[in-house]
PDB file of N, CA and C in Angstrom:
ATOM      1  N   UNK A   1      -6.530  13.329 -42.904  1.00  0.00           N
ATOM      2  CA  UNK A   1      -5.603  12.224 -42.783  1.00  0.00           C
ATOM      3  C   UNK A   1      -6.404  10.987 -42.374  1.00  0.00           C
ATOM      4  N   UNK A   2      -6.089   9.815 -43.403  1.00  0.00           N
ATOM      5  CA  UNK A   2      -6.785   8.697 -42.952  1.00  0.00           C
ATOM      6  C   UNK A   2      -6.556   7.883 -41.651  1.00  0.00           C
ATOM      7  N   UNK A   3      -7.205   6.474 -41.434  1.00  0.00           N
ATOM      8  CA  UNK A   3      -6.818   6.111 -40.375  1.00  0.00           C
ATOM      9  C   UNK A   3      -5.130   5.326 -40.564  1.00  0.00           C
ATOM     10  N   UNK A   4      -4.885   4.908 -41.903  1.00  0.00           N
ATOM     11  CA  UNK A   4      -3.741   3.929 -42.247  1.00  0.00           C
ATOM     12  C   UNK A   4      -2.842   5.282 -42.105  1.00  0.00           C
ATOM     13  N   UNK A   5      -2.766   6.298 -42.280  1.00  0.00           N
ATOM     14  CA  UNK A   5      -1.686   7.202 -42.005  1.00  0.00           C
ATOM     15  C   UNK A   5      -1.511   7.925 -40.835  1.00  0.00           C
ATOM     16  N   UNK A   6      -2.839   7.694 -39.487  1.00  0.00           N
ATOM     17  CA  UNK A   6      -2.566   8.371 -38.537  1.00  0.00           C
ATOM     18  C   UNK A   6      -1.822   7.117 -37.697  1.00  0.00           C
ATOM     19  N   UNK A   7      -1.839   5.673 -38.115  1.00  0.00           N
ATOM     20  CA  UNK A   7      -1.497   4.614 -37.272  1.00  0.00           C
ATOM     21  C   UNK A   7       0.035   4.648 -37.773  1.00  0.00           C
ATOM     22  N   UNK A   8       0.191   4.910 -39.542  1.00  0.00           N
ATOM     23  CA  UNK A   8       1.863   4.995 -39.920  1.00  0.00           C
ATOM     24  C   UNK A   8       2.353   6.121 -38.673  1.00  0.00           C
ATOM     25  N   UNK A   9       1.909   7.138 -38.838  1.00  0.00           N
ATOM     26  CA  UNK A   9       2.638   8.295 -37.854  1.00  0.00           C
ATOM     27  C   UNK A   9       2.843   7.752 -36.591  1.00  0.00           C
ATOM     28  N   UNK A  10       1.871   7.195 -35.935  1.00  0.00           N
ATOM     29  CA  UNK A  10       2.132   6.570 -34.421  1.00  0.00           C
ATOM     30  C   UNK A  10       3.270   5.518 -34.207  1.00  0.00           C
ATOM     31  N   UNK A  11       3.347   4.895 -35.551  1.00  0.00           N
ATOM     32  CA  UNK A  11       4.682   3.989 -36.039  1.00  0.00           C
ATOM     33  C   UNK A  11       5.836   4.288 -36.128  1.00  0.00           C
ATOM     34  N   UNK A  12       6.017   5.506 -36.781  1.00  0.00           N
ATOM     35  CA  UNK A  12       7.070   6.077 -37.039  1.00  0.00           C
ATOM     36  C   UNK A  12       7.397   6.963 -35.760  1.00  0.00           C
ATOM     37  N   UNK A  13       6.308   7.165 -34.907  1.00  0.00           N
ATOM     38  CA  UNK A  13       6.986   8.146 -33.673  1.00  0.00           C
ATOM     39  C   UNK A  13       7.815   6.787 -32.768  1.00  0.00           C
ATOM     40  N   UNK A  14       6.717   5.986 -32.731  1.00  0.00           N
ATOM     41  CA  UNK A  14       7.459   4.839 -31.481  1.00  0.00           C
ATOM     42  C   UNK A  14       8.786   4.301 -32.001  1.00  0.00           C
ATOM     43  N   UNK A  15       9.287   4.209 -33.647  1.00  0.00           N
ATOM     44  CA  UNK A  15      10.222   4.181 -34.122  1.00  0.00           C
ATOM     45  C   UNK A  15      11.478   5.238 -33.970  1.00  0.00           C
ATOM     46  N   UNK A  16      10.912   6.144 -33.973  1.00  0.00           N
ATOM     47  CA  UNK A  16      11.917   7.050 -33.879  1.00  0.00           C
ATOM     48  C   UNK A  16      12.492   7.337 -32.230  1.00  0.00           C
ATOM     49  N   UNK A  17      11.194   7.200 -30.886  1.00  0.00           N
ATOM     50  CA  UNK A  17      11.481   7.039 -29.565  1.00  0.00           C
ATOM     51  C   UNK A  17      12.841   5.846 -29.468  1.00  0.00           C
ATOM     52  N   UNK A  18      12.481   4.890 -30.283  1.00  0.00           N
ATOM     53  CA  UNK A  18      13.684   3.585 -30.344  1.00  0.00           C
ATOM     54  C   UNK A  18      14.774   3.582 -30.619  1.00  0.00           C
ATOM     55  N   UNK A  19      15.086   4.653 -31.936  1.00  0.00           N
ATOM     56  CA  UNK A  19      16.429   5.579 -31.997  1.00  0.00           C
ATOM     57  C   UNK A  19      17.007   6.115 -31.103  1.00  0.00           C
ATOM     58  N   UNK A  20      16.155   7.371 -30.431  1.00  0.00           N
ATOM     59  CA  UNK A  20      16.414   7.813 -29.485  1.00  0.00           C
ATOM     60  C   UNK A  20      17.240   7.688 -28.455  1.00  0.00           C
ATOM     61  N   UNK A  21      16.346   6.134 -27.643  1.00  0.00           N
ATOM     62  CA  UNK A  21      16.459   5.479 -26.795  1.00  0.00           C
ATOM     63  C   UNK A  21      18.234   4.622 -27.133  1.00  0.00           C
ATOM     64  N   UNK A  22      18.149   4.365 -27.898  1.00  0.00           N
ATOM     65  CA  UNK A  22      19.405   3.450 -28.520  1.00  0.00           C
ATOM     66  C   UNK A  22      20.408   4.526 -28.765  1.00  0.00           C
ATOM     67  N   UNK A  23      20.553   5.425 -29.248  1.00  0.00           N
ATOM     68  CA  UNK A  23      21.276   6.051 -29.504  1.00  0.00           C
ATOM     69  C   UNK A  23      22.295   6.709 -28.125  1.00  0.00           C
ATOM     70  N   UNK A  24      20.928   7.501 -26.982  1.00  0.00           N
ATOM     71  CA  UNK A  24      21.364   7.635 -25.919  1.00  0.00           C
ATOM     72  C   UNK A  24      21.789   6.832 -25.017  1.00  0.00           C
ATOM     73  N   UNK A  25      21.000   5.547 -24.744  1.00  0.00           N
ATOM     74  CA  UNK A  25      21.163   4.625 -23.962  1.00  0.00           C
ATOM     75  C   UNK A  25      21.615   3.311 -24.358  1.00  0.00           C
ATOM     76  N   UNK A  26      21.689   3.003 -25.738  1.00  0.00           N
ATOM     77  CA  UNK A  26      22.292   2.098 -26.293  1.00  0.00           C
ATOM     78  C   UNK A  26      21.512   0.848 -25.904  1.00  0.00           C
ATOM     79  N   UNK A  27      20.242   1.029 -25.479  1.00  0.00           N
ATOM     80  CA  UNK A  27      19.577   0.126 -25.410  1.00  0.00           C
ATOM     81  C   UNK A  27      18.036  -0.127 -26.750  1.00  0.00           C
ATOM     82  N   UNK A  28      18.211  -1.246 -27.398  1.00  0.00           N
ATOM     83  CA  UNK A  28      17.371  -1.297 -28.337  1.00  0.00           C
ATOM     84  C   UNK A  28      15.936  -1.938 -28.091  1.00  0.00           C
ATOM     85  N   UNK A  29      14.970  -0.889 -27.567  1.00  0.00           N
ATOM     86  CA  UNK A  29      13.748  -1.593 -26.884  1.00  0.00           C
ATOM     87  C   UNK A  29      12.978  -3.057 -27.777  1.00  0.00           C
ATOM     88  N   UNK A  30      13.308  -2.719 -29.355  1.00  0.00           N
ATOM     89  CA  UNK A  30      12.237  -3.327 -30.547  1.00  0.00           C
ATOM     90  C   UNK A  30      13.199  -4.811 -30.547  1.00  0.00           C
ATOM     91  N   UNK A  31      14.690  -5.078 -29.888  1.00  0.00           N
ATOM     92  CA  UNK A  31      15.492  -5.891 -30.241  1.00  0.00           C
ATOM     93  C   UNK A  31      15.403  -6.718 -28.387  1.00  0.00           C
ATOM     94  N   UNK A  32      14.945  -5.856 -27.748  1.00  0.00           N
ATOM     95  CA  UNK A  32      14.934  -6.286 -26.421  1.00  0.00           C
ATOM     96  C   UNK A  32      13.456  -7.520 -26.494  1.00  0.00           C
ATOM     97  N   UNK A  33      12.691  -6.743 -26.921  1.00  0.00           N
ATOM     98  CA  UNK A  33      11.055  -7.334 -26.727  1.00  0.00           C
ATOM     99  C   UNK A  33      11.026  -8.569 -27.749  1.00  0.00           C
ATOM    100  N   UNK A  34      12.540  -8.195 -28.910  1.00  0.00           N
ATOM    101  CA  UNK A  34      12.277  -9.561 -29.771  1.00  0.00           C
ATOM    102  C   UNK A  34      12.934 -10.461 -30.117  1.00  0.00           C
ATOM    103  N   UNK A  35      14.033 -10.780 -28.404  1.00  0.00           N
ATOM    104  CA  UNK A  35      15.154 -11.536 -28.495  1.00  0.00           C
ATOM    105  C   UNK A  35      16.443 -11.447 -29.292  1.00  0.00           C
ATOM    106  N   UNK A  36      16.533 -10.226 -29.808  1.00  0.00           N
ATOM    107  CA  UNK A  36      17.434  -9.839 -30.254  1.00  0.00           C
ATOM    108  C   UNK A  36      17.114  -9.080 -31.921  1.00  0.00           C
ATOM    109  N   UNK A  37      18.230  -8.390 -31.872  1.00  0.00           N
ATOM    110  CA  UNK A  37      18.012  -7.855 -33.398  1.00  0.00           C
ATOM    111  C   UNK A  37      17.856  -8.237 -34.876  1.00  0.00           C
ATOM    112  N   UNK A  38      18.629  -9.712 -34.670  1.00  0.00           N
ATOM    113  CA  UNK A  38      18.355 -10.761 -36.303  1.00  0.00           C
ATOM    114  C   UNK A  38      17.574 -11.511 -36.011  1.00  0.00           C
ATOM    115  N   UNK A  39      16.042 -11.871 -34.838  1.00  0.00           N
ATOM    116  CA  UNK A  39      15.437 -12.350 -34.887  1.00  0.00           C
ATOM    117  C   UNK A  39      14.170 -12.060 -35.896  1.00  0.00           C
ATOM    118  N   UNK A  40      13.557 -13.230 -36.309  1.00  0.00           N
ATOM    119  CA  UNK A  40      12.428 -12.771 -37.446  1.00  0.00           C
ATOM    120  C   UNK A  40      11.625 -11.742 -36.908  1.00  0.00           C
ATOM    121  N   UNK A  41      10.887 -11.804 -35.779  1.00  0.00           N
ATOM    122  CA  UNK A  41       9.758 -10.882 -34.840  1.00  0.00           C
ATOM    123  C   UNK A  41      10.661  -9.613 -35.018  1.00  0.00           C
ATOM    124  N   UNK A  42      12.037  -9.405 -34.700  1.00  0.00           N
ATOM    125  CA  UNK A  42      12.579  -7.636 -34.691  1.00  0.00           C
ATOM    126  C   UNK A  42      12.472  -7.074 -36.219  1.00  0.00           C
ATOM    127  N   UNK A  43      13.310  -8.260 -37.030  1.00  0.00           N
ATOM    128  CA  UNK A  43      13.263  -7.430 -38.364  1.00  0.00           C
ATOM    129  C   UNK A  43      11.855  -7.311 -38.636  1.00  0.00           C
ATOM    130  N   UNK A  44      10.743  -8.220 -38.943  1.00  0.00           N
ATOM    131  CA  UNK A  44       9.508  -7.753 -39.640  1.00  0.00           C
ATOM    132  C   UNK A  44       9.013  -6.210 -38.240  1.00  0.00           C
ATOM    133  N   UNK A  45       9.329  -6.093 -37.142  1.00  0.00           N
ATOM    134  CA  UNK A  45       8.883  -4.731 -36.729  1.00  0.00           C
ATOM    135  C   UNK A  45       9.612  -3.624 -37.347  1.00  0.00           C
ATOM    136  N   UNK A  46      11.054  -3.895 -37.772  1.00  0.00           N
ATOM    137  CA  UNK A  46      11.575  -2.954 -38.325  1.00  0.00           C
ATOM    138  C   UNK A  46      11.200  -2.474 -39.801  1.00  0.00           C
ATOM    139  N   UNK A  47      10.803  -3.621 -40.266  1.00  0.00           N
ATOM    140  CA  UNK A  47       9.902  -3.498 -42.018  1.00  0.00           C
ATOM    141  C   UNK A  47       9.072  -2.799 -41.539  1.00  0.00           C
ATOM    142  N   UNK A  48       8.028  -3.006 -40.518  1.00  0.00           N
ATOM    143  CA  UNK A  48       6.910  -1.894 -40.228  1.00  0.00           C
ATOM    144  C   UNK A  48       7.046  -0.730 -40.263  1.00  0.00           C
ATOM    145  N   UNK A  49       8.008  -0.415 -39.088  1.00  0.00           N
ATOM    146  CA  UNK A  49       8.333   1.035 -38.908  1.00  0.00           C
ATOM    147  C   UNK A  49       8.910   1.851 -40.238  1.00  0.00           C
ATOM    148  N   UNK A  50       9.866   1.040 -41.126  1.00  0.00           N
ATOM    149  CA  UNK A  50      10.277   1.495 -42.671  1.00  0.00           C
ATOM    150  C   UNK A  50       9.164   2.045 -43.368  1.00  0.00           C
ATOM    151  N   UNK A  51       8.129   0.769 -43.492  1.00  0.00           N
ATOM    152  CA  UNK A  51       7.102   1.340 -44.415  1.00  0.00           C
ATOM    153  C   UNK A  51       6.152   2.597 -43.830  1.00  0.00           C
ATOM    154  N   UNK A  52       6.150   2.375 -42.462  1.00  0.00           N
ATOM    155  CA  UNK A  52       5.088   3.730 -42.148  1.00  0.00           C
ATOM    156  C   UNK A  52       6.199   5.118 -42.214  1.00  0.00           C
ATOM    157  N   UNK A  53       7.284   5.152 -42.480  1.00  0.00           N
ATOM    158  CA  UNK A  53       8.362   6.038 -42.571  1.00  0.00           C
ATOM    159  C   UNK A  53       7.676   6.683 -43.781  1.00  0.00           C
ATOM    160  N   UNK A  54       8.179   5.419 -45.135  1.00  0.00           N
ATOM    161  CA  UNK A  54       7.689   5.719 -46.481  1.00  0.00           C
ATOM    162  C   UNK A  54       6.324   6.374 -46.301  1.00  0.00           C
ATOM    163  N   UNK A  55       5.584   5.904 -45.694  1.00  0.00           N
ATOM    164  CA  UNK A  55       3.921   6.828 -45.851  1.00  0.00           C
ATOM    165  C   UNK A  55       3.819   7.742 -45.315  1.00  0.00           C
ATOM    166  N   UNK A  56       4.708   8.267 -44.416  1.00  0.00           N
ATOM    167  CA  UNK A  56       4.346   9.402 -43.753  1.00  0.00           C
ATOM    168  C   UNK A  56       5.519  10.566 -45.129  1.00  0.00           C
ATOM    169  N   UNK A  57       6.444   9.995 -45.481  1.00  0.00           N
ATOM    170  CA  UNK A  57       7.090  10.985 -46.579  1.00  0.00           C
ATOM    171  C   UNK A  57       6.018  11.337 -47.511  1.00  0.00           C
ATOM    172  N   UNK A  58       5.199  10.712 -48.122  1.00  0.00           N
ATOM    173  CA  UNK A  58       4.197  11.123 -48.866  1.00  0.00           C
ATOM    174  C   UNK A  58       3.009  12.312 -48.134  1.00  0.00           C
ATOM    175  N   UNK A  59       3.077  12.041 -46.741  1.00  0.00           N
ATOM    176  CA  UNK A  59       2.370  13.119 -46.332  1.00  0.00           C
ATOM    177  C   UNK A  59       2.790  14.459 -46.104  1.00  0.00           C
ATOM    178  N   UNK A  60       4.184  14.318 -46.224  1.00  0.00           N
ATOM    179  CA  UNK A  60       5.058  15.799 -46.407  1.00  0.00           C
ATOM    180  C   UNK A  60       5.202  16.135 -47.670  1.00  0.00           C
ATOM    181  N   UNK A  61       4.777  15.315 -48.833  1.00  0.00           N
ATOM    182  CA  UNK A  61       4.873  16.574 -49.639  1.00  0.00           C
ATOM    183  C   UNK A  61       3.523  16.629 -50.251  1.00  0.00           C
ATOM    184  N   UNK A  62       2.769  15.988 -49.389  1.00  0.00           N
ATOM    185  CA  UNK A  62       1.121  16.476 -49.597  1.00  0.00           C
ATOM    186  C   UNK A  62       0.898  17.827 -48.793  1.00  0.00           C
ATOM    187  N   UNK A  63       1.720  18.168 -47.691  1.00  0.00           N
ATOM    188  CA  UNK A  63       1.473  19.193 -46.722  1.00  0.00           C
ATOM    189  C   UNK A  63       2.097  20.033 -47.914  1.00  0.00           C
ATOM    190  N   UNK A  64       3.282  20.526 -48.459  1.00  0.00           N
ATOM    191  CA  UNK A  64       3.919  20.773 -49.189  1.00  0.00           C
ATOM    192  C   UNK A  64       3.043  21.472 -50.423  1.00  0.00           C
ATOM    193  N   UNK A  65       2.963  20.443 -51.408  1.00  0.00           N
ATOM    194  CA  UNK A  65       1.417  20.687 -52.301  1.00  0.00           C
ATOM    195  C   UNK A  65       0.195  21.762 -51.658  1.00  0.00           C
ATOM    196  N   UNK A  66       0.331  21.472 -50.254  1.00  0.00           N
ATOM    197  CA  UNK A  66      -1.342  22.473 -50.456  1.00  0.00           C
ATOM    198  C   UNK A  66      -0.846  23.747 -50.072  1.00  0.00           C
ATOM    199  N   UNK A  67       0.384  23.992 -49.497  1.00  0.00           N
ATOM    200  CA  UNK A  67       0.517  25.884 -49.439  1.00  0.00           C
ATOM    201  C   UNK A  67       0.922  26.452 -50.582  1.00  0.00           C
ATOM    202  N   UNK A  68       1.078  25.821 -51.901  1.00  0.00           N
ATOM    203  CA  UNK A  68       1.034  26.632 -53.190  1.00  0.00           C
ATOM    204  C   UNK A  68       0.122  26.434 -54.089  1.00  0.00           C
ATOM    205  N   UNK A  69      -0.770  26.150 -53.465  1.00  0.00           N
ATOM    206  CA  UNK A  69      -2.066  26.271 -53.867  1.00  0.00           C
ATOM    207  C   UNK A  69      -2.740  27.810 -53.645  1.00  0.00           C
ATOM    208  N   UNK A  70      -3.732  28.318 -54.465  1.00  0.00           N
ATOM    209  CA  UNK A  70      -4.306  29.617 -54.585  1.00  0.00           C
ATOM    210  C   UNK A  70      -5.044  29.616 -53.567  1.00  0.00           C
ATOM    211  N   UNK A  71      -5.138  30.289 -52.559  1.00  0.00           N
ATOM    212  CA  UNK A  71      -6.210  30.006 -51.611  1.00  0.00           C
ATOM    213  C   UNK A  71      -7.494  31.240 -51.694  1.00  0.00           C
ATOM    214  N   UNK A  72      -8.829  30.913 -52.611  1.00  0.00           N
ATOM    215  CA  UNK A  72      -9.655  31.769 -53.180  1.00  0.00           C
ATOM    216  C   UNK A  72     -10.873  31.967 -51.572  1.00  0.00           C
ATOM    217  N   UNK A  73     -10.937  33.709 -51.442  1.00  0.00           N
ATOM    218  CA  UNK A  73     -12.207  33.726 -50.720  1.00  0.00           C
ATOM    219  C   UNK A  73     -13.336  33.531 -50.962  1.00  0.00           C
ATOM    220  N   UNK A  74     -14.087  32.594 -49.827  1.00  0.00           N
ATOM    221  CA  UNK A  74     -15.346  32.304 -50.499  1.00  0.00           C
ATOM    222  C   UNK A  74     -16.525  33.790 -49.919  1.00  0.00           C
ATOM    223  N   UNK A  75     -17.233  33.950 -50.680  1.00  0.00           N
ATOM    224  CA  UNK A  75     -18.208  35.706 -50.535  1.00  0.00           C
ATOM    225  C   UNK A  75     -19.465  34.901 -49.238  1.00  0.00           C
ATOM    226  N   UNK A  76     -19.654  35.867 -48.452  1.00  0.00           N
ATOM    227  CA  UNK A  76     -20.289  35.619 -47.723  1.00  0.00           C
ATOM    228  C   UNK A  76     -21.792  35.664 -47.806  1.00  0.00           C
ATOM    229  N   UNK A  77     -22.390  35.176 -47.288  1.00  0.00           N
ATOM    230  CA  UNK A  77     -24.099  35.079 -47.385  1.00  0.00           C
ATOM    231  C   UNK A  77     -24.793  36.370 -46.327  1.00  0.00           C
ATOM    232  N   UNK A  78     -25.446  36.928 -47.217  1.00  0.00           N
ATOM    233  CA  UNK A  78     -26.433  37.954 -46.420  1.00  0.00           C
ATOM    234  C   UNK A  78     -27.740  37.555 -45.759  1.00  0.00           C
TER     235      UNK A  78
END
């Protein structure tokens, strides 16, 4: 996993903590830090967190892809 997809994942976790957080507590940390929720600064964080969403879906069905793959033993060295 590259570095642009281990930083999407760290994106998408602190995104999803923000759900969380909002959901239970009804408090929106990404709308708190950016004066509110229709401010320009909240939505472009929320475009962020979208797109590292989208990149991390591509890494599930790359995980996906490699367990039906043949997995051949390699012969050992004497």
């Amino acid at each position: 996993m590259g570095k642009v997809h281990k930083l999407a994942l760290a994106i998408t976790i602190i995104g999803a903590l923000n759900w969380g957080v909002a959901g239970i507590f009804r408090f929106d940390v990404v709308a708190q830090f950016a004066g509110g929720f229709a401010e320009p600064l909240a939505r472009f964080i929320y475009i962020i967190i979208g797109i590292s969403g989208l990149l991390n879906l591509g890494l599930l069905f790359d995980q996906s892809r490699n367990r039906h793959e043949e997995i051949v033993p390699v012969p050992e060295k004497a």
